[in-house]
PDB file of N, CA and C in Angstrom:
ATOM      1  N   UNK A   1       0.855  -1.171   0.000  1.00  0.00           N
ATOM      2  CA  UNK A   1       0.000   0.000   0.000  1.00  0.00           C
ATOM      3  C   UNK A   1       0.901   1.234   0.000  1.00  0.00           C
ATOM      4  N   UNK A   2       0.722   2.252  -0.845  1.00  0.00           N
ATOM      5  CA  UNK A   2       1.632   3.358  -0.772  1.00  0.00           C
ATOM      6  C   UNK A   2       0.734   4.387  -0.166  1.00  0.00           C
ATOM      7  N   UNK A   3       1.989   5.670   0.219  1.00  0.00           N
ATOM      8  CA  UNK A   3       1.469   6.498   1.302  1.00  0.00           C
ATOM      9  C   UNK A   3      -0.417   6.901   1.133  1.00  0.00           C
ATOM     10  N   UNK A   4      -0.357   7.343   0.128  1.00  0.00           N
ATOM     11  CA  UNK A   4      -1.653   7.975  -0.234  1.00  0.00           C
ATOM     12  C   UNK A   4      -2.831   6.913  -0.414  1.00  0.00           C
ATOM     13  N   UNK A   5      -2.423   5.921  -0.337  1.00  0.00           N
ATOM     14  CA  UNK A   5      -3.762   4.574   0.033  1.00  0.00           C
ATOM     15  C   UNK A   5      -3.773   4.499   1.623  1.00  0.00           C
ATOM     16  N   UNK A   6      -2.542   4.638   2.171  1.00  0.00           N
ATOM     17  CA  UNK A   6      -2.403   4.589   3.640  1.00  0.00           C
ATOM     18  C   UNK A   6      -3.083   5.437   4.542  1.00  0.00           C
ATOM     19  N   UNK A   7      -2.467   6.872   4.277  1.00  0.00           N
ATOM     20  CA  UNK A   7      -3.506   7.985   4.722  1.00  0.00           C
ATOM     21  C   UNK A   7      -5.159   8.159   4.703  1.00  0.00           C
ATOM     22  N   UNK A   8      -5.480   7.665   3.020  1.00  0.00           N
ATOM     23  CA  UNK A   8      -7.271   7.567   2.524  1.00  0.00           C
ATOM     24  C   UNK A   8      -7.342   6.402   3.934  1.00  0.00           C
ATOM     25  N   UNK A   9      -6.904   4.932   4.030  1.00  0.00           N
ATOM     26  CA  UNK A   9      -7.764   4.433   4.920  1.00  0.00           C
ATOM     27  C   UNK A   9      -7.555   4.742   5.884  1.00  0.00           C
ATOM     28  N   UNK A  10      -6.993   5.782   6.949  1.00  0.00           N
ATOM     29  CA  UNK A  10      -6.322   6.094   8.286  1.00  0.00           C
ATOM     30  C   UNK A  10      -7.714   7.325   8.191  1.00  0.00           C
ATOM     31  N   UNK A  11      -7.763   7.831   7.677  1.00  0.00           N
ATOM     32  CA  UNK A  11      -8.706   8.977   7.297  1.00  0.00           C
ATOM     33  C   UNK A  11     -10.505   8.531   7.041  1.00  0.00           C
ATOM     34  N   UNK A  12     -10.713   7.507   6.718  1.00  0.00           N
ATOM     35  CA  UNK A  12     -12.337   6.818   6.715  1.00  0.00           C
ATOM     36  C   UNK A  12     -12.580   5.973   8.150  1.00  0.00           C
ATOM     37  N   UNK A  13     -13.818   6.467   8.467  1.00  0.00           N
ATOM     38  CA  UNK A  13     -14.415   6.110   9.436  1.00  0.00           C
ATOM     39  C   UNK A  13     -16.020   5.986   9.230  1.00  0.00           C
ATOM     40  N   UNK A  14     -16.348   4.889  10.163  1.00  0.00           N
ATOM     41  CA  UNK A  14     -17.695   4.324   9.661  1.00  0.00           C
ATOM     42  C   UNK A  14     -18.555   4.285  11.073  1.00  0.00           C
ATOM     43  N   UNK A  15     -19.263   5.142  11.619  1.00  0.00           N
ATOM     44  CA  UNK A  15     -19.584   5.432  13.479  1.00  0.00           C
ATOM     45  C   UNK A  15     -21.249   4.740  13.318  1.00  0.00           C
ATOM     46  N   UNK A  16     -21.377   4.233  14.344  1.00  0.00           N
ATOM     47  CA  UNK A  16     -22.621   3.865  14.596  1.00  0.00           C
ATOM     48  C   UNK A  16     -23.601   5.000  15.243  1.00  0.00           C
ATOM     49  N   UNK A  17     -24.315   5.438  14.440  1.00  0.00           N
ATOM     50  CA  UNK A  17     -25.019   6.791  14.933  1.00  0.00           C
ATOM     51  C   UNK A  17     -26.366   6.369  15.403  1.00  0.00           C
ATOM     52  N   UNK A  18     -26.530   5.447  16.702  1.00  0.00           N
ATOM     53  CA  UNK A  18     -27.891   5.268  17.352  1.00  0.00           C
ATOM     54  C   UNK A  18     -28.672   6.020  16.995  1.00  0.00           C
ATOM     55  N   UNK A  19     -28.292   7.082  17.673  1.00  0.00           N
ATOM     56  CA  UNK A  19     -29.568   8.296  18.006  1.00  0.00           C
ATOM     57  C   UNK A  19     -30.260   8.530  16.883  1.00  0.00           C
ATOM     58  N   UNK A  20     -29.394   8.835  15.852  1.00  0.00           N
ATOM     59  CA  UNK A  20     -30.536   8.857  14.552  1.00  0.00           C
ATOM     60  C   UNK A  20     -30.308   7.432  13.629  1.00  0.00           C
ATOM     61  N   UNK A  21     -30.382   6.409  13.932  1.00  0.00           N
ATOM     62  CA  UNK A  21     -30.307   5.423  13.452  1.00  0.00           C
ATOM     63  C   UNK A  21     -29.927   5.023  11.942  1.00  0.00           C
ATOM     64  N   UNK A  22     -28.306   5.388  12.148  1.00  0.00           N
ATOM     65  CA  UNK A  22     -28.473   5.595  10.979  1.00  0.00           C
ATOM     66  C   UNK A  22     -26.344   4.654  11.107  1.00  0.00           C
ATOM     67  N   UNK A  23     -25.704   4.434  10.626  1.00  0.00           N
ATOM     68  CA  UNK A  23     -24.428   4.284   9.867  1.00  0.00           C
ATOM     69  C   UNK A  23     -24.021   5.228   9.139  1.00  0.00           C
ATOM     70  N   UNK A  24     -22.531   6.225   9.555  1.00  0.00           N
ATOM     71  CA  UNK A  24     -22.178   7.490   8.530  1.00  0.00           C
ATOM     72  C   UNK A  24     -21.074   7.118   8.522  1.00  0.00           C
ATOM     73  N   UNK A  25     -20.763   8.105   7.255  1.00  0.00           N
ATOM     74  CA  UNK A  25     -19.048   7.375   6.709  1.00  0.00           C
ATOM     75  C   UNK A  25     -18.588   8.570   6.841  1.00  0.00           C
ATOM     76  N   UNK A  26     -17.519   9.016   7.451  1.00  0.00           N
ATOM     77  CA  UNK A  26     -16.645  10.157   7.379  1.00  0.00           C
ATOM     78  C   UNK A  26     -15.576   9.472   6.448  1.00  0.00           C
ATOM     79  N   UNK A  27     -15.023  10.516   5.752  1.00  0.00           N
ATOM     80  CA  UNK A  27     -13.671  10.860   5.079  1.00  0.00           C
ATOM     81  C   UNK A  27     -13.315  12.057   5.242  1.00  0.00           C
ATOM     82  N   UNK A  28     -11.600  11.615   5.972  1.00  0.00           N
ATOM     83  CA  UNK A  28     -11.549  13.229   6.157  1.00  0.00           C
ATOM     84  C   UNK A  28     -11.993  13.857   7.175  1.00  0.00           C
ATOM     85  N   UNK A  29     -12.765  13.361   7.836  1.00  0.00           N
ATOM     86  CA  UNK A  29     -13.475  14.217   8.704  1.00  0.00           C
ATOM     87  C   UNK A  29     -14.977  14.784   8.468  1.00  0.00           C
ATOM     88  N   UNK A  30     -15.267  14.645   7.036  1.00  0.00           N
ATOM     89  CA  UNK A  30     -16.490  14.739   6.507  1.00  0.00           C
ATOM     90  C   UNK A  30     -17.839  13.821   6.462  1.00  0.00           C
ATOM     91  N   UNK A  31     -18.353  14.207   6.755  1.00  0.00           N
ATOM     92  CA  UNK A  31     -19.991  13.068   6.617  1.00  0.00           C
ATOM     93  C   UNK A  31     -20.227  12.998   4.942  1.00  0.00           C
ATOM     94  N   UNK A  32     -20.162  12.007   4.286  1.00  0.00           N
ATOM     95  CA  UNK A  32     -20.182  11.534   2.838  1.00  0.00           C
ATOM     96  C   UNK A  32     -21.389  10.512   2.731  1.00  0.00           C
ATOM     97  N   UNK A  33     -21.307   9.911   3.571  1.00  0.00           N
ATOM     98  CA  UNK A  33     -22.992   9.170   3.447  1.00  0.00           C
ATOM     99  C   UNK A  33     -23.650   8.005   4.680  1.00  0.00           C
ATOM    100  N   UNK A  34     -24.675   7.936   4.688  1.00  0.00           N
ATOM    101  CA  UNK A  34     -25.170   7.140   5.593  1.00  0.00           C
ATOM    102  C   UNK A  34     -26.093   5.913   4.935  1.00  0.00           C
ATOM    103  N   UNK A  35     -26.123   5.006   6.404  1.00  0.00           N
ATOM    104  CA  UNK A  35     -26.967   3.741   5.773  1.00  0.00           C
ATOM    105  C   UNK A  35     -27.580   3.751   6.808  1.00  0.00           C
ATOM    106  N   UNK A  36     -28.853   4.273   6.336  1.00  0.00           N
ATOM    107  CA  UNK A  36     -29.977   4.288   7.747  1.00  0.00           C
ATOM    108  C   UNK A  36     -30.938   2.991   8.093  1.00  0.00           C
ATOM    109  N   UNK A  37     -30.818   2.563   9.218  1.00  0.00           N
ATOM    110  CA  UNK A  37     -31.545   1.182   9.607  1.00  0.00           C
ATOM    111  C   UNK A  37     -32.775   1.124  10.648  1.00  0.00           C
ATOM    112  N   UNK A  38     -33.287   0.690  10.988  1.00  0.00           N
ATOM    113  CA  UNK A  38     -34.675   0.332  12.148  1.00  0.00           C
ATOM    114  C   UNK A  38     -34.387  -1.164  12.520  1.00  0.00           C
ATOM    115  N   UNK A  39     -34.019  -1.204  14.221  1.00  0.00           N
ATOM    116  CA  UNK A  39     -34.320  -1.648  14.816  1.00  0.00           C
ATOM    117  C   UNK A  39     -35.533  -2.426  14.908  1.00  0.00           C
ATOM    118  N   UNK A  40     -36.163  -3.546  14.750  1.00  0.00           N
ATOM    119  CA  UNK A  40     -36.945  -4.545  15.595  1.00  0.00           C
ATOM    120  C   UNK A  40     -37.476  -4.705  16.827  1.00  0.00           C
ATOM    121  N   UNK A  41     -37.332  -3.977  17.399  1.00  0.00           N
ATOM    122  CA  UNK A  41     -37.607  -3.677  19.334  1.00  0.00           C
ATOM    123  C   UNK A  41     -36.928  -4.373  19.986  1.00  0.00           C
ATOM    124  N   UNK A  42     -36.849  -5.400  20.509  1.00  0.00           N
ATOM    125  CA  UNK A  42     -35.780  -5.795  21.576  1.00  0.00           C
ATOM    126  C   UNK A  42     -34.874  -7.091  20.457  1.00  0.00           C
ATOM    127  N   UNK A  43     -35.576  -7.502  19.277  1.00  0.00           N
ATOM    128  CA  UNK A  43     -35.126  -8.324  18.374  1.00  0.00           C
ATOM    129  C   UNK A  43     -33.628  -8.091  18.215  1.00  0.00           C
ATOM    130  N   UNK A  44     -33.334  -9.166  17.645  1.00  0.00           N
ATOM    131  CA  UNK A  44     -31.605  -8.922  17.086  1.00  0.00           C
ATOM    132  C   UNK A  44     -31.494  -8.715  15.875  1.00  0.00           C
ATOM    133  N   UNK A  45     -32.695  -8.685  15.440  1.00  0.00           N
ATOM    134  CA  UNK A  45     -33.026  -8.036  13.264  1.00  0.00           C
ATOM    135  C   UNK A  45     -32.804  -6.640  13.498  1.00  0.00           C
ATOM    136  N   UNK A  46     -32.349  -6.526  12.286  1.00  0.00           N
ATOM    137  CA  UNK A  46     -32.210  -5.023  11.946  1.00  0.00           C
ATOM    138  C   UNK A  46     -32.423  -4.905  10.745  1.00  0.00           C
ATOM    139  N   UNK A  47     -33.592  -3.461   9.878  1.00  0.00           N
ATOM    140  CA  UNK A  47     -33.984  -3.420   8.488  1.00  0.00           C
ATOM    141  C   UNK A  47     -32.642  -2.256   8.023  1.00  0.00           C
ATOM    142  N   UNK A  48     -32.208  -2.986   7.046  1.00  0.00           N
ATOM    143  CA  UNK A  48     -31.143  -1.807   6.505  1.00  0.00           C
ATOM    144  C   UNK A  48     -31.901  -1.308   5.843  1.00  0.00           C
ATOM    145  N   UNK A  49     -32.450   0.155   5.748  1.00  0.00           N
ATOM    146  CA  UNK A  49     -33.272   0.684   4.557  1.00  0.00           C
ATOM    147  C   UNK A  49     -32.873   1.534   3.880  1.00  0.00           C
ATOM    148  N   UNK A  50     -32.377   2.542   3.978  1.00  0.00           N
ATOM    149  CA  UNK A  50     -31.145   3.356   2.388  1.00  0.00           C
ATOM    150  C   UNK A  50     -29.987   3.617   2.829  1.00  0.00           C
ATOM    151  N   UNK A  51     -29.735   3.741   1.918  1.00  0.00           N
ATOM    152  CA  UNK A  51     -27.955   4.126   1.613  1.00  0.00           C
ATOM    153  C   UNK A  51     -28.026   5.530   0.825  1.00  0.00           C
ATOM    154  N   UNK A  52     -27.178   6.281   1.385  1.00  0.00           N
ATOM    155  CA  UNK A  52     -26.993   7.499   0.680  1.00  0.00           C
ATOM    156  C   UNK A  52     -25.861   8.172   0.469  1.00  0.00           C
ATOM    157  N   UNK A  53     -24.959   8.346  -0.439  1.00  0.00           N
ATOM    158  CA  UNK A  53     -23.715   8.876  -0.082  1.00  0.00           C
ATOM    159  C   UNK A  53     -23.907  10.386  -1.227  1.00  0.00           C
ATOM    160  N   UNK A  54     -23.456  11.534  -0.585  1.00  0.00           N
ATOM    161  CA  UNK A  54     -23.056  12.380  -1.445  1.00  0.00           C
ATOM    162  C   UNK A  54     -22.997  12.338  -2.449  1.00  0.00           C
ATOM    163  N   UNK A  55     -22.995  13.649  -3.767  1.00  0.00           N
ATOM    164  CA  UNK A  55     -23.063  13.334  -5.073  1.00  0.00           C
ATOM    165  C   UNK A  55     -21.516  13.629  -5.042  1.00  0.00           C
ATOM    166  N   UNK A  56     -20.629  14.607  -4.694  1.00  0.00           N
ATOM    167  CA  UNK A  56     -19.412  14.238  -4.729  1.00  0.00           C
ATOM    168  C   UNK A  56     -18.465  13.241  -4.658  1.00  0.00           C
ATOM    169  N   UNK A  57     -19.433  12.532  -3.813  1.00  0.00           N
ATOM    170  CA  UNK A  57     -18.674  11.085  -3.802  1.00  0.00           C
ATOM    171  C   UNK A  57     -19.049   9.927  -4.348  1.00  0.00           C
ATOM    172  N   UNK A  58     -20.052  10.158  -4.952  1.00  0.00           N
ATOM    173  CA  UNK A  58     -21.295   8.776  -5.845  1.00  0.00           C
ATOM    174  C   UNK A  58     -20.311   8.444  -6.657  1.00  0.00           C
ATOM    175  N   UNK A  59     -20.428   7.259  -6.899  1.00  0.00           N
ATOM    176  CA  UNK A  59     -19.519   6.728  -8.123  1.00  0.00           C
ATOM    177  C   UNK A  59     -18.146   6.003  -7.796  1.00  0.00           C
ATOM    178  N   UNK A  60     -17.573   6.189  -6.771  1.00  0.00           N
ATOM    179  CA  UNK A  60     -16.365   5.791  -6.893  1.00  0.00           C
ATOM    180  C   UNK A  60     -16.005   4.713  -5.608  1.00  0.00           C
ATOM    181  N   UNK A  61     -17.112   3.957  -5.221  1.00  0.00           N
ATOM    182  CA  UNK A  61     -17.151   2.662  -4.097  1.00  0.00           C
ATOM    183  C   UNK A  61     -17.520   2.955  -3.021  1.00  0.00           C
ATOM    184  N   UNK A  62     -17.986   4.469  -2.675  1.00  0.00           N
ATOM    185  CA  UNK A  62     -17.994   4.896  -0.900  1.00  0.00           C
ATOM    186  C   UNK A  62     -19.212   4.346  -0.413  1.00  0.00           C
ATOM    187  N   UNK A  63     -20.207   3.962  -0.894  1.00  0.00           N
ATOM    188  CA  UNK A  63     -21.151   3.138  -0.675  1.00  0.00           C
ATOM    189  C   UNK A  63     -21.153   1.756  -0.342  1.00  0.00           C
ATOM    190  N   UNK A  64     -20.309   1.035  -0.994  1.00  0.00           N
ATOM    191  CA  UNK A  64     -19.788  -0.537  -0.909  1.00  0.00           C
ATOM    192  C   UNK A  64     -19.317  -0.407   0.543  1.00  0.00           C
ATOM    193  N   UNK A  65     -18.304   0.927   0.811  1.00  0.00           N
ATOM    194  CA  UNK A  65     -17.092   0.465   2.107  1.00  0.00           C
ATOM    195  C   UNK A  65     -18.150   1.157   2.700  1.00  0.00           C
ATOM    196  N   UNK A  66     -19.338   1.911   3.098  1.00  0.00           N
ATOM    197  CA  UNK A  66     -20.166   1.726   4.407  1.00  0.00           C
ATOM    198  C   UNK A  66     -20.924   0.711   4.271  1.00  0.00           C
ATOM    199  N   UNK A  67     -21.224   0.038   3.647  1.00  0.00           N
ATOM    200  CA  UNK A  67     -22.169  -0.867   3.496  1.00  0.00           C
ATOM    201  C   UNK A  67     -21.808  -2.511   3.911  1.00  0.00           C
ATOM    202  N   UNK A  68     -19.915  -2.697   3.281  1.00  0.00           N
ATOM    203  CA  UNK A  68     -19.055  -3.542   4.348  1.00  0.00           C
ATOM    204  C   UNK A  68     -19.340  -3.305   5.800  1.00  0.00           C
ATOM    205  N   UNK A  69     -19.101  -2.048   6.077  1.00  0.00           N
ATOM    206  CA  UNK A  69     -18.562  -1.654   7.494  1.00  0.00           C
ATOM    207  C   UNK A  69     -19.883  -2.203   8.436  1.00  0.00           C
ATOM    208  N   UNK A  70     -21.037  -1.861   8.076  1.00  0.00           N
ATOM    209  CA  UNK A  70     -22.483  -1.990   8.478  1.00  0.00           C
ATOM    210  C   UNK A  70     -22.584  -3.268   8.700  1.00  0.00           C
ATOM    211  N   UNK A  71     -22.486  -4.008   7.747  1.00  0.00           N
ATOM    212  CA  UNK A  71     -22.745  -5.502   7.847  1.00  0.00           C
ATOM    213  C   UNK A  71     -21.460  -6.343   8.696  1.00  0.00           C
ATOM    214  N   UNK A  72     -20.324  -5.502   8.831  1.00  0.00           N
ATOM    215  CA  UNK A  72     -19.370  -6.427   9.868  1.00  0.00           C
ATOM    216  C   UNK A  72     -19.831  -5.588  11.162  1.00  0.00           C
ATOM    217  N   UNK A  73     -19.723  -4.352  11.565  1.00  0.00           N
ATOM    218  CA  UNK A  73     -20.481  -4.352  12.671  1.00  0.00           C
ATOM    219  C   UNK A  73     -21.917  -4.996  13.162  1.00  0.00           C
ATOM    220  N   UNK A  74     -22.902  -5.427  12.368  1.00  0.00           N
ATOM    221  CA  UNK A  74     -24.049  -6.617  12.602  1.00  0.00           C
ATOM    222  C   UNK A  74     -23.529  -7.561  12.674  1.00  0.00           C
ATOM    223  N   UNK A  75     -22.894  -8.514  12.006  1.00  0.00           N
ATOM    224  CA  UNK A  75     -21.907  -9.571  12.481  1.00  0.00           C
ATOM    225  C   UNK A  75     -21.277  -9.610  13.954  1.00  0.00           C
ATOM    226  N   UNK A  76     -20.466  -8.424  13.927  1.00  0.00           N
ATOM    227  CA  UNK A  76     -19.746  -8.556  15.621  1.00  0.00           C
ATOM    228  C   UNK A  76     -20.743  -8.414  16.607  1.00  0.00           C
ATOM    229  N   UNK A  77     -22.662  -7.980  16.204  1.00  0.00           N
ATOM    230  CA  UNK A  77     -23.224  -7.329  17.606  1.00  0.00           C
ATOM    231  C   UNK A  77     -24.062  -9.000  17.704  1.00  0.00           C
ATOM    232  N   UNK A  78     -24.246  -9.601  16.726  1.00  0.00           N
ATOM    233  CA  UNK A  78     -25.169 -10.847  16.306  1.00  0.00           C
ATOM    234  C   UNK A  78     -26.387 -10.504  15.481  1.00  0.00           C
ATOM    235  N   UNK A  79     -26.565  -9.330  15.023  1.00  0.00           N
ATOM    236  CA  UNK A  79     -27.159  -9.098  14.275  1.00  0.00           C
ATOM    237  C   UNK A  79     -27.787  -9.793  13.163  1.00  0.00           C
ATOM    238  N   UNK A  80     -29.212 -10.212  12.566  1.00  0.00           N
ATOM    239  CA  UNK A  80     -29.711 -10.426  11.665  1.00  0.00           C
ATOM    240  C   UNK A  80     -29.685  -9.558  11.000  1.00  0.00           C
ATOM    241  N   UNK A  81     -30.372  -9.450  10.048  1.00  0.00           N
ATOM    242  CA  UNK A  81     -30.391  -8.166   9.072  1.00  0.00           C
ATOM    243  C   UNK A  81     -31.685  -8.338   8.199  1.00  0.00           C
ATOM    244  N   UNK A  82     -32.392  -7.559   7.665  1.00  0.00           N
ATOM    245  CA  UNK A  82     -33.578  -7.299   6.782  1.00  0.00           C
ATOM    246  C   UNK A  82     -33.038  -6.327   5.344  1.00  0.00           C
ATOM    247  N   UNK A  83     -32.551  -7.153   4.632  1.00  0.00           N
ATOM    248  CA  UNK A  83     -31.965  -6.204   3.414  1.00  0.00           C
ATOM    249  C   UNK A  83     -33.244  -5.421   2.774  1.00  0.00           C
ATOM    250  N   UNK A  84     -33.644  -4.063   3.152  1.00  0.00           N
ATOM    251  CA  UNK A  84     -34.753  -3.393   3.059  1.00  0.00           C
ATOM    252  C   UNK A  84     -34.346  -2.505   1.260  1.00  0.00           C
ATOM    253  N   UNK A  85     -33.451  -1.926   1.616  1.00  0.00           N
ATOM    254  CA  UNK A  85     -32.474  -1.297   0.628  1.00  0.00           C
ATOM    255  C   UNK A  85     -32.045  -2.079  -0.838  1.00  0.00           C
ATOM    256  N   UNK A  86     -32.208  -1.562  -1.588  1.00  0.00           N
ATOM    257  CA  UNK A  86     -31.812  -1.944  -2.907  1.00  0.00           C
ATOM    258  C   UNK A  86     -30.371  -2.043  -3.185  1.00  0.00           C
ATOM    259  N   UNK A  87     -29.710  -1.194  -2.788  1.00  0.00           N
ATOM    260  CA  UNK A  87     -28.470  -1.069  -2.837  1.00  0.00           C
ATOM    261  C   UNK A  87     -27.831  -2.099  -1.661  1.00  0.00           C
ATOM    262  N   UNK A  88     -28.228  -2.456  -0.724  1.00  0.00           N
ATOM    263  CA  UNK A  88     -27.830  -3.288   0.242  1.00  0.00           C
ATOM    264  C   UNK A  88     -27.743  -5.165  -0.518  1.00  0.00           C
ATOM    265  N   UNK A  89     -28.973  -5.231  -1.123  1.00  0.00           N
ATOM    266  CA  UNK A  89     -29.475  -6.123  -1.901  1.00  0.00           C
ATOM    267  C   UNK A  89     -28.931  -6.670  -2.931  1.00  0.00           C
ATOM    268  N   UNK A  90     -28.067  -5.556  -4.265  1.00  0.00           N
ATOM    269  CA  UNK A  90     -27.913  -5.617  -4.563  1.00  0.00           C
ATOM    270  C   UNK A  90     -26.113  -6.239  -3.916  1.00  0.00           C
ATOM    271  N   UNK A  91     -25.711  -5.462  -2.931  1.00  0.00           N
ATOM    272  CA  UNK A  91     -24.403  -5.904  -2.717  1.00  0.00           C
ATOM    273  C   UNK A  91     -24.261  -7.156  -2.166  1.00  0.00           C
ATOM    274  N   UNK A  92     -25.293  -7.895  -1.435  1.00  0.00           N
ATOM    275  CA  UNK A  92     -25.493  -9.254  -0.897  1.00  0.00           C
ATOM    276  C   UNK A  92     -25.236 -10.012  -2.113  1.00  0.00           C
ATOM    277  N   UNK A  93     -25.947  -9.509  -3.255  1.00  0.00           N
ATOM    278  CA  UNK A  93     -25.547 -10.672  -4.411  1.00  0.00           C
ATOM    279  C   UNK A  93     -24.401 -11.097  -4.996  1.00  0.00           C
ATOM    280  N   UNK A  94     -23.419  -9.877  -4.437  1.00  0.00           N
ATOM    281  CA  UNK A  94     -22.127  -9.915  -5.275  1.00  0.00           C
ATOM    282  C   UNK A  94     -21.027 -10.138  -4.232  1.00  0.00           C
ATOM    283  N   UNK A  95     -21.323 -10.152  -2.345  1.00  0.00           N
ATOM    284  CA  UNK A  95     -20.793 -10.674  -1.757  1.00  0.00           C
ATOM    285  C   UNK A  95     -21.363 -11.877  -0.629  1.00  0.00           C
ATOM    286  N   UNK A  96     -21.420 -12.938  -1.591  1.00  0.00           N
ATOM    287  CA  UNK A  96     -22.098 -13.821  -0.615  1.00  0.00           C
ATOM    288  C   UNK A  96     -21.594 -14.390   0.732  1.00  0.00           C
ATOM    289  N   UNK A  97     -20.753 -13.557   1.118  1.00  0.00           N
ATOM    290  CA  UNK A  97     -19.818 -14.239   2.470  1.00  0.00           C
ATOM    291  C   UNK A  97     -20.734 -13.385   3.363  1.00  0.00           C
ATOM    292  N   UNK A  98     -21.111 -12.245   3.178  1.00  0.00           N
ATOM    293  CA  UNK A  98     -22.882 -12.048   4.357  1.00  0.00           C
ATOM    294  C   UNK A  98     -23.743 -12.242   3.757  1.00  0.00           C
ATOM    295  N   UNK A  99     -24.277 -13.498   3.171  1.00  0.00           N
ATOM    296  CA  UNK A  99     -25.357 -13.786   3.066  1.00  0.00           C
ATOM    297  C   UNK A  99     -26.204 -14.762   4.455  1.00  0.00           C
ATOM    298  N   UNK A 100     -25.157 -14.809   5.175  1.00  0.00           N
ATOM    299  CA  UNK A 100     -25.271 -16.036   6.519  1.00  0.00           C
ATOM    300  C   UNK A 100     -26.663 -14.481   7.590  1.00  0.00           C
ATOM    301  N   UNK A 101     -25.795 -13.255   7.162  1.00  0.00           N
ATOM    302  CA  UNK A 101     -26.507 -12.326   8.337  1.00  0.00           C
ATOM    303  C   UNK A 101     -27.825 -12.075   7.917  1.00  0.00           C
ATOM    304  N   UNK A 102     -28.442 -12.221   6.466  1.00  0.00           N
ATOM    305  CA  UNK A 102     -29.541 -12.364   6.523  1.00  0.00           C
ATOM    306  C   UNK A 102     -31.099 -12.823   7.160  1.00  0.00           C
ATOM    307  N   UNK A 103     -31.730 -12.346   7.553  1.00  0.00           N
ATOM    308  CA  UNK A 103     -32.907 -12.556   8.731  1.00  0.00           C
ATOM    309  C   UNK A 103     -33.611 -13.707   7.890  1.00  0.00           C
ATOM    310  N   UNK A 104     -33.861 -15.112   7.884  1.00  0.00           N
ATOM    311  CA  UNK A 104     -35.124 -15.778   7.693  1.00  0.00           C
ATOM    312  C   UNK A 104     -36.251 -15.417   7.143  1.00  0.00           C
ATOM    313  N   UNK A 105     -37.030 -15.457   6.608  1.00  0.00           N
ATOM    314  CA  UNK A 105     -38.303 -15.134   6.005  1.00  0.00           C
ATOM    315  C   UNK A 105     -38.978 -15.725   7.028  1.00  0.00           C
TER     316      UNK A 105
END
């Protein structure tokens, strides 16, 4: 990895924002996009329902790496998941190694 790949990932961060229920991606220090979810009530499901990243940043994967980040933090909490989101949906298909966190029908 050379410096300037080093710094970009030292510089992205992916925070669990309870309060507004939501997953945000800083770069930089900047809010670039969120993946907002709903809780189940005391359940261990969670509905991922959009993804949104900036138009400055659309296009170039920043969606994929919150959308990783989301689904390994549900993994580490035991999280199910409700792929509500299209874009969530769509990335389950193309990484089937979380297809296990998927909630049951």
């Amino acid at each position: 990895m050379d410096h300037t790949s080093s710094t970009l990932a030292a510089s992205v961060r992916i925070v669990d924002n309870a309060e507004h229920h939501r997953f945000d991606l800083f770069v930089g220090g900047d809010l670039i996009g969120i993946l907002g979810y709903r809780r189940s009530g005391s359940d261990a499901s969670v509905a991922f329902m959009h993804t949104v990243v900036t138009e400055d940043f659309g296009d170039r994967g920043w969606a994929g790496v919150l959308v990783r980040g989301a689904l390994n933090t549900a993994r580490d909490r035991g999280w199910s998941i409700l792929p509500v989101c299209t874009y969530v949906q769509r990335y389950l298909a193309r990484n089937p190694e979380f297809l296990d966190l998927v909630a049951p029908d």
